[in-house]
N, C-alpha and C. Protein backbone atom coordinates (compact mmCIF):
# COMPACT_ATOMS: atom_id res chain seq x y z
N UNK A 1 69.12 63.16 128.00
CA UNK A 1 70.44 62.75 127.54
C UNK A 1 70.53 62.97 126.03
N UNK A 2 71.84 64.13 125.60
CA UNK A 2 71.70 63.98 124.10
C UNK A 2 72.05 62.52 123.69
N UNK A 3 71.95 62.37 122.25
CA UNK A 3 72.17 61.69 121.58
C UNK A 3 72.76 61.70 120.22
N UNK A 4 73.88 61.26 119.46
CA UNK A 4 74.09 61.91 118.07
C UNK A 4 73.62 60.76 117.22
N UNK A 5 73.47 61.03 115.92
CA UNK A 5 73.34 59.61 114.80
C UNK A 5 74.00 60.32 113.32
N UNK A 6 74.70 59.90 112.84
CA UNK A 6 75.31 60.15 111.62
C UNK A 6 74.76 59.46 110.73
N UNK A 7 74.65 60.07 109.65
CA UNK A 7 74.36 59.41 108.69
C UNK A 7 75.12 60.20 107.17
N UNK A 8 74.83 59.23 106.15
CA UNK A 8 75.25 59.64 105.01
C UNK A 8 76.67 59.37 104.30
N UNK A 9 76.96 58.38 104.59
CA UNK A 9 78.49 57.42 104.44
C UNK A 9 78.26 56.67 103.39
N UNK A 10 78.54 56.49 102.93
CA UNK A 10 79.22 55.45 101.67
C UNK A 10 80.26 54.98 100.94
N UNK A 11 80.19 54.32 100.02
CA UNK A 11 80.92 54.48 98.64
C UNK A 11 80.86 55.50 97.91
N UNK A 12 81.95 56.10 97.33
CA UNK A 12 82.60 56.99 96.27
C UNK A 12 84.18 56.49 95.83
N UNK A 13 83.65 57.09 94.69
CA UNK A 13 84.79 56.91 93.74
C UNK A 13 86.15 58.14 93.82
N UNK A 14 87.22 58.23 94.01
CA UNK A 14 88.30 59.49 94.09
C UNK A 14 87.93 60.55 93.31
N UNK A 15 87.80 61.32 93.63
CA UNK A 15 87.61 63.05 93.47
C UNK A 15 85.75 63.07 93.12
N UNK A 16 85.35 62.36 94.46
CA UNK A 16 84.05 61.93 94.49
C UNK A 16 83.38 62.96 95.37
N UNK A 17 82.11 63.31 96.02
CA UNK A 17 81.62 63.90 97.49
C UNK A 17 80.98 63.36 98.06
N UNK A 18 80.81 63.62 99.44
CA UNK A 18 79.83 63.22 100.12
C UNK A 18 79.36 64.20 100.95
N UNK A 19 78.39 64.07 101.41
CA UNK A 19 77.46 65.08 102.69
C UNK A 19 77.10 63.72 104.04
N UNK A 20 77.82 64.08 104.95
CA UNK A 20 77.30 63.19 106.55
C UNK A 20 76.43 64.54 106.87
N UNK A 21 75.38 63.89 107.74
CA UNK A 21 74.93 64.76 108.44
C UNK A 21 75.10 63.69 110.25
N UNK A 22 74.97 64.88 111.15
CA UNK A 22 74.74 64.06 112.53
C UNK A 22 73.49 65.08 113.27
N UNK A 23 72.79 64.50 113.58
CA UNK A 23 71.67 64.69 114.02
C UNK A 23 71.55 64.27 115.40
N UNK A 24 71.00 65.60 116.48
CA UNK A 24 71.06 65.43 117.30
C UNK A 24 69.83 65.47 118.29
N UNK A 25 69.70 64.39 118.92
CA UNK A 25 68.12 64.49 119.90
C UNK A 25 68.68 64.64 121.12
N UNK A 26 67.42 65.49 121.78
CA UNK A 26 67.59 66.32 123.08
C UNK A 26 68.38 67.81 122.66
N UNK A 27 68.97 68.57 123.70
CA UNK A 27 69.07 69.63 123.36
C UNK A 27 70.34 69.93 123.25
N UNK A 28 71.11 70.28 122.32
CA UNK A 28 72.50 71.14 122.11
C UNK A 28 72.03 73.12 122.23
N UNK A 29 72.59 73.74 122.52
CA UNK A 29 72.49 74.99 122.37
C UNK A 29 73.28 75.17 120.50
N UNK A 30 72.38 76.00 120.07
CA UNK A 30 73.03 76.22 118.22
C UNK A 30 74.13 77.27 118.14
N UNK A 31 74.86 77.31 119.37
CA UNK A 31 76.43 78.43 119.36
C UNK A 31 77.32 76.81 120.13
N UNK A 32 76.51 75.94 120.32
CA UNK A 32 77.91 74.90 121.27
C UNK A 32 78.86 73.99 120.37
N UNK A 33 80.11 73.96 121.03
CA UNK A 33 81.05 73.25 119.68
C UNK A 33 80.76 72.15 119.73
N UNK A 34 80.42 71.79 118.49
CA UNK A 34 80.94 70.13 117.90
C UNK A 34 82.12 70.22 116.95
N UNK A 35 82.27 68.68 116.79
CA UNK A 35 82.96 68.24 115.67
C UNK A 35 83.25 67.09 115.39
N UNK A 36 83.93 66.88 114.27
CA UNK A 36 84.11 65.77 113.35
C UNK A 36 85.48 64.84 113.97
N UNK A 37 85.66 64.02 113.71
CA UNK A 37 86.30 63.12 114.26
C UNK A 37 86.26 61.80 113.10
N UNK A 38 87.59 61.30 112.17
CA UNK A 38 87.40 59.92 111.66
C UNK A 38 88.24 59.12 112.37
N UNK A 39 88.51 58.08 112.06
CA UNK A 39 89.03 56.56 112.35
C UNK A 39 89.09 55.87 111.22
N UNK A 40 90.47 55.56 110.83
CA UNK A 40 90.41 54.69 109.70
C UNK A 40 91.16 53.42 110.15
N UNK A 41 91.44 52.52 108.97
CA UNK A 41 91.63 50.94 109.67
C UNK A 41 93.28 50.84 110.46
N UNK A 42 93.11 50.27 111.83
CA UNK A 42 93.74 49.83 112.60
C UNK A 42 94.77 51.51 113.01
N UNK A 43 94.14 52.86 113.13
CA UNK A 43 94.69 53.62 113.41
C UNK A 43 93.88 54.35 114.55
N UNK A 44 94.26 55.40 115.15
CA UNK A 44 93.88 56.24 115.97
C UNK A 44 92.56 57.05 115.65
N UNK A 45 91.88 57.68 116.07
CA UNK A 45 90.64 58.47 116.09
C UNK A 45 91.27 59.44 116.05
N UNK A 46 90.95 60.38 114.66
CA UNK A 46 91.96 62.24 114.62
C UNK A 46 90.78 62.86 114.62
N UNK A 47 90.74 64.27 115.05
CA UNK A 47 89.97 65.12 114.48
C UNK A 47 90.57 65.85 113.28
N UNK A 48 88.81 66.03 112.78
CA UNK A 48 88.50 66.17 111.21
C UNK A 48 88.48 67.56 111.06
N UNK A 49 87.40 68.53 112.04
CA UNK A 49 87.36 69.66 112.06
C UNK A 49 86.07 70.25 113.42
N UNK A 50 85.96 71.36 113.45
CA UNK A 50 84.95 71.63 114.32
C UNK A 50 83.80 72.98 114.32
N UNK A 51 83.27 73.61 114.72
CA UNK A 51 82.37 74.38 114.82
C UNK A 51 82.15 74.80 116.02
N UNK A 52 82.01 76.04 116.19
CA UNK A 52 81.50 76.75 117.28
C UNK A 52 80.66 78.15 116.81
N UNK A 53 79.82 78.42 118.04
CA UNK A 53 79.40 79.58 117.33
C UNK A 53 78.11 78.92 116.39
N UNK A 54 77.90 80.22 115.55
CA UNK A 54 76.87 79.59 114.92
C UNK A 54 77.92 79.11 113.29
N UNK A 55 78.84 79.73 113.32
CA UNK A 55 79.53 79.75 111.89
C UNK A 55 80.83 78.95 112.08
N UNK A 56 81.85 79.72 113.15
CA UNK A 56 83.03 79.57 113.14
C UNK A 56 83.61 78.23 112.97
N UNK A 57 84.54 77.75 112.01
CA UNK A 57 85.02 76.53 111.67
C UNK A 57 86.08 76.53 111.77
N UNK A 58 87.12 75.54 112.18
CA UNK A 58 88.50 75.29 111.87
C UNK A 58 88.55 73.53 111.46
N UNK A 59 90.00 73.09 110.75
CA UNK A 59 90.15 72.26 110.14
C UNK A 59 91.42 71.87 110.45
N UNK A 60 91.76 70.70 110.57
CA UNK A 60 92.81 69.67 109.82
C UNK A 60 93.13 70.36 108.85
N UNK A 61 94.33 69.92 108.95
CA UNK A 61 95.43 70.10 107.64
C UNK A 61 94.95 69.24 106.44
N UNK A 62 94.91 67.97 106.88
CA UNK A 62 94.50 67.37 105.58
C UNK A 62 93.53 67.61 104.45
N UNK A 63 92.06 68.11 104.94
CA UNK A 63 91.24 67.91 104.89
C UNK A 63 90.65 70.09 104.63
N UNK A 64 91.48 70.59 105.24
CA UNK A 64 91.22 72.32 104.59
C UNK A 64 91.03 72.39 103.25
N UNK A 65 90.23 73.11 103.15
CA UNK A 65 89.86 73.23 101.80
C UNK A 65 88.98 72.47 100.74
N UNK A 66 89.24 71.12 101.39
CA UNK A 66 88.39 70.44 100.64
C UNK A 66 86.47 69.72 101.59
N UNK A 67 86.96 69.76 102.65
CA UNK A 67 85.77 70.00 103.73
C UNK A 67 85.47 70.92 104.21
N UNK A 68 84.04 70.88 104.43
CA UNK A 68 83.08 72.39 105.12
C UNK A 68 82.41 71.64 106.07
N UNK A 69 82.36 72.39 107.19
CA UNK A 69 81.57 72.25 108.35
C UNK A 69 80.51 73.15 108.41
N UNK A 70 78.84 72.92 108.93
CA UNK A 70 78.12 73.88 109.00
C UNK A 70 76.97 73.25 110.08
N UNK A 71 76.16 73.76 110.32
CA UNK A 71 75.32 73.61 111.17
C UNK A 71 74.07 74.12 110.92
N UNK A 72 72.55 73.24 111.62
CA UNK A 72 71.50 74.51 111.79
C UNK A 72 71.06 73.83 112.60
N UNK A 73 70.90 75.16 113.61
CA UNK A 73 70.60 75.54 114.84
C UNK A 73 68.71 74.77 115.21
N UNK A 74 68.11 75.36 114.23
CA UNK A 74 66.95 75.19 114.34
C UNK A 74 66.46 73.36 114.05
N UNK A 75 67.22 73.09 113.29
CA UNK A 75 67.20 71.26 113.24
C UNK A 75 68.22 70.53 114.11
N UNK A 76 68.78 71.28 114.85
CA UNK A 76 69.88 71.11 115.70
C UNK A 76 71.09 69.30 115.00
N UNK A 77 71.09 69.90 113.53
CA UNK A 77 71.68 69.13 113.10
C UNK A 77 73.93 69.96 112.77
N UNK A 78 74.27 68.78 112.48
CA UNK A 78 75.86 69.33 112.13
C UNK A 78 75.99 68.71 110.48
N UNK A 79 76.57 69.28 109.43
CA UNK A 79 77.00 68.50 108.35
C UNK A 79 78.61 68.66 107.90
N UNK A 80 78.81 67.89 107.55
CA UNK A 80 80.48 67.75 106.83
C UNK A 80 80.34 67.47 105.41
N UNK A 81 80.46 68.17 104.57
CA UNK A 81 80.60 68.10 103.04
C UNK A 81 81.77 67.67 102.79
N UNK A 82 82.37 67.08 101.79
CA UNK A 82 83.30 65.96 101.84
C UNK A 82 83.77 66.36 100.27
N UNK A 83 84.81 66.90 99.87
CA UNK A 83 84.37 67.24 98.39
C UNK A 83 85.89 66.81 98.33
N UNK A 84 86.39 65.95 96.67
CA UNK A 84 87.48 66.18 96.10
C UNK A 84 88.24 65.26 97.43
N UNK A 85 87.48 63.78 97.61
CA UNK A 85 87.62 62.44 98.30
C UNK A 85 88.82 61.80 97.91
N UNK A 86 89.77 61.57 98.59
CA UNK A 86 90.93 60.43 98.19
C UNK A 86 90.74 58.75 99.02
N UNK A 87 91.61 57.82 98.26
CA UNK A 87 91.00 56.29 99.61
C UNK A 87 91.38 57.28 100.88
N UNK A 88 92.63 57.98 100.88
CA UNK A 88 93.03 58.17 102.44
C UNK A 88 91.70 58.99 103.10
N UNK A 89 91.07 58.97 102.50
CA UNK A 89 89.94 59.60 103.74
C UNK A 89 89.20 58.97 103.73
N UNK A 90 89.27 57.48 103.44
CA UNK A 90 88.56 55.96 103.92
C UNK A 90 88.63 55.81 105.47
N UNK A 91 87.21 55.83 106.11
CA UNK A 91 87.37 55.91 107.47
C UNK A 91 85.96 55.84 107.92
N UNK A 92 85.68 55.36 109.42
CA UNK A 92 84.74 55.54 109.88
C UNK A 92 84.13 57.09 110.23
N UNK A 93 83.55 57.89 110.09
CA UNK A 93 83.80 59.56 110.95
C UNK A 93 82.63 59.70 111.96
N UNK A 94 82.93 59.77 112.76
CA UNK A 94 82.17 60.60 114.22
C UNK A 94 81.63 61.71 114.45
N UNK A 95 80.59 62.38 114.75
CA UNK A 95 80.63 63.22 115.22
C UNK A 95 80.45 63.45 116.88
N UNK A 96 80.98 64.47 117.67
CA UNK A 96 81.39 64.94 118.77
C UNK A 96 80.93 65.89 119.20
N UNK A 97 80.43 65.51 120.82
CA UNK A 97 80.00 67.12 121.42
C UNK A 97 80.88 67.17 122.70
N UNK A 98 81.88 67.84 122.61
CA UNK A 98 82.61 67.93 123.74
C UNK A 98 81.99 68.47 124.88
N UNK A 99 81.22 68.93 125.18
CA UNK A 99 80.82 69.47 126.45
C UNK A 99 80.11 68.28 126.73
N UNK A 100 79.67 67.33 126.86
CA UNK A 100 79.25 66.46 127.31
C UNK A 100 80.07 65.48 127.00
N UNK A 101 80.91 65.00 126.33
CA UNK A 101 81.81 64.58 126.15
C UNK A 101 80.92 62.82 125.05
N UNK A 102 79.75 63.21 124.43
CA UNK A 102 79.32 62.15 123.50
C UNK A 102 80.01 62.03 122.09
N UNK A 103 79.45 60.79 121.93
CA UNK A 103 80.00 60.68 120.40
C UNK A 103 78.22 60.15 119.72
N UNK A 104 78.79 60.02 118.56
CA UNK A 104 77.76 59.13 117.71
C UNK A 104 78.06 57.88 117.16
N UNK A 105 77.88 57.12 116.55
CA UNK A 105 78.12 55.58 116.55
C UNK A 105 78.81 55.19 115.54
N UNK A 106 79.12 56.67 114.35
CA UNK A 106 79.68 56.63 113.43
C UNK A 106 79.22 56.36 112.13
N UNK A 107 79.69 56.80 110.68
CA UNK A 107 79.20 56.21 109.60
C UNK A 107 80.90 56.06 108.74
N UNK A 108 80.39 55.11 107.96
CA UNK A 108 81.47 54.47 107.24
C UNK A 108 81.27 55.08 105.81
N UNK A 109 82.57 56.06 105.39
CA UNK A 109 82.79 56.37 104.53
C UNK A 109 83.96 55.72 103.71
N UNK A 110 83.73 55.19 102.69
CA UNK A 110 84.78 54.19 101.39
C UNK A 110 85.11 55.24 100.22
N UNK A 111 86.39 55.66 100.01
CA UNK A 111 86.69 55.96 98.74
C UNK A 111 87.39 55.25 98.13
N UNK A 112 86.89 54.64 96.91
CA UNK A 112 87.77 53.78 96.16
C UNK A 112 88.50 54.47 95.20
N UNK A 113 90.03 53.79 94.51
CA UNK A 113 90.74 54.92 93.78
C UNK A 113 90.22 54.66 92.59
């Protein structure tokens, strides 16, 4: 049974960065899509962005340009770089493997203004 775990959430300050990574035990194939997924307070769960392939990324509107999605295959890990942070991207974020349809337990990212 996979498993995901995120990590790398915190506090930052506005036009701050961060790096999550989600790390995955058991086996993903390093071409299968994941992706990102936040939750912020008392709202819906959106997606953030995703990956397929070993490269291919797409994005949210919000969040283009200023987030990168990447992967390696061989640590069968996913990361989200977080650059040029506003509060509105104060949120819990997820990561997601749709073909099995898991999540991870989440990490809590704070931007203060």
């Amino acid at each position: 049974q996979v498993q995901l775990v995120e990590s790398g959430g915190g506090w930052v300050q506005a036009g701050g960065s961060l790096r999550l990574s989600c790390a995955a035990s058991g086996t993903i194939a390093s071409t299968a899509a994941m992706a990102w997924y936040l939750q912020a307070p008392g709202k819906q769960r959106e997606w953030v962005g995703g990956i397929i392939a070993r490269a291919v990324t797409k994005y949210a509107y919000a969040v283009k340009g200023r987030f990168t999605i990447s992967r390696d295959g061989t640590k069968n890990t996913m990361s989200l770089q977080m650059n040029s942070l506003t509060p509105e991207d104060t949120a819990v974020y997820y990561c997601y493997y749709p073909l099995r349809q898991i999540w991870g337990q989440g990490t809590q990212v704070t931007v203060s203004s």
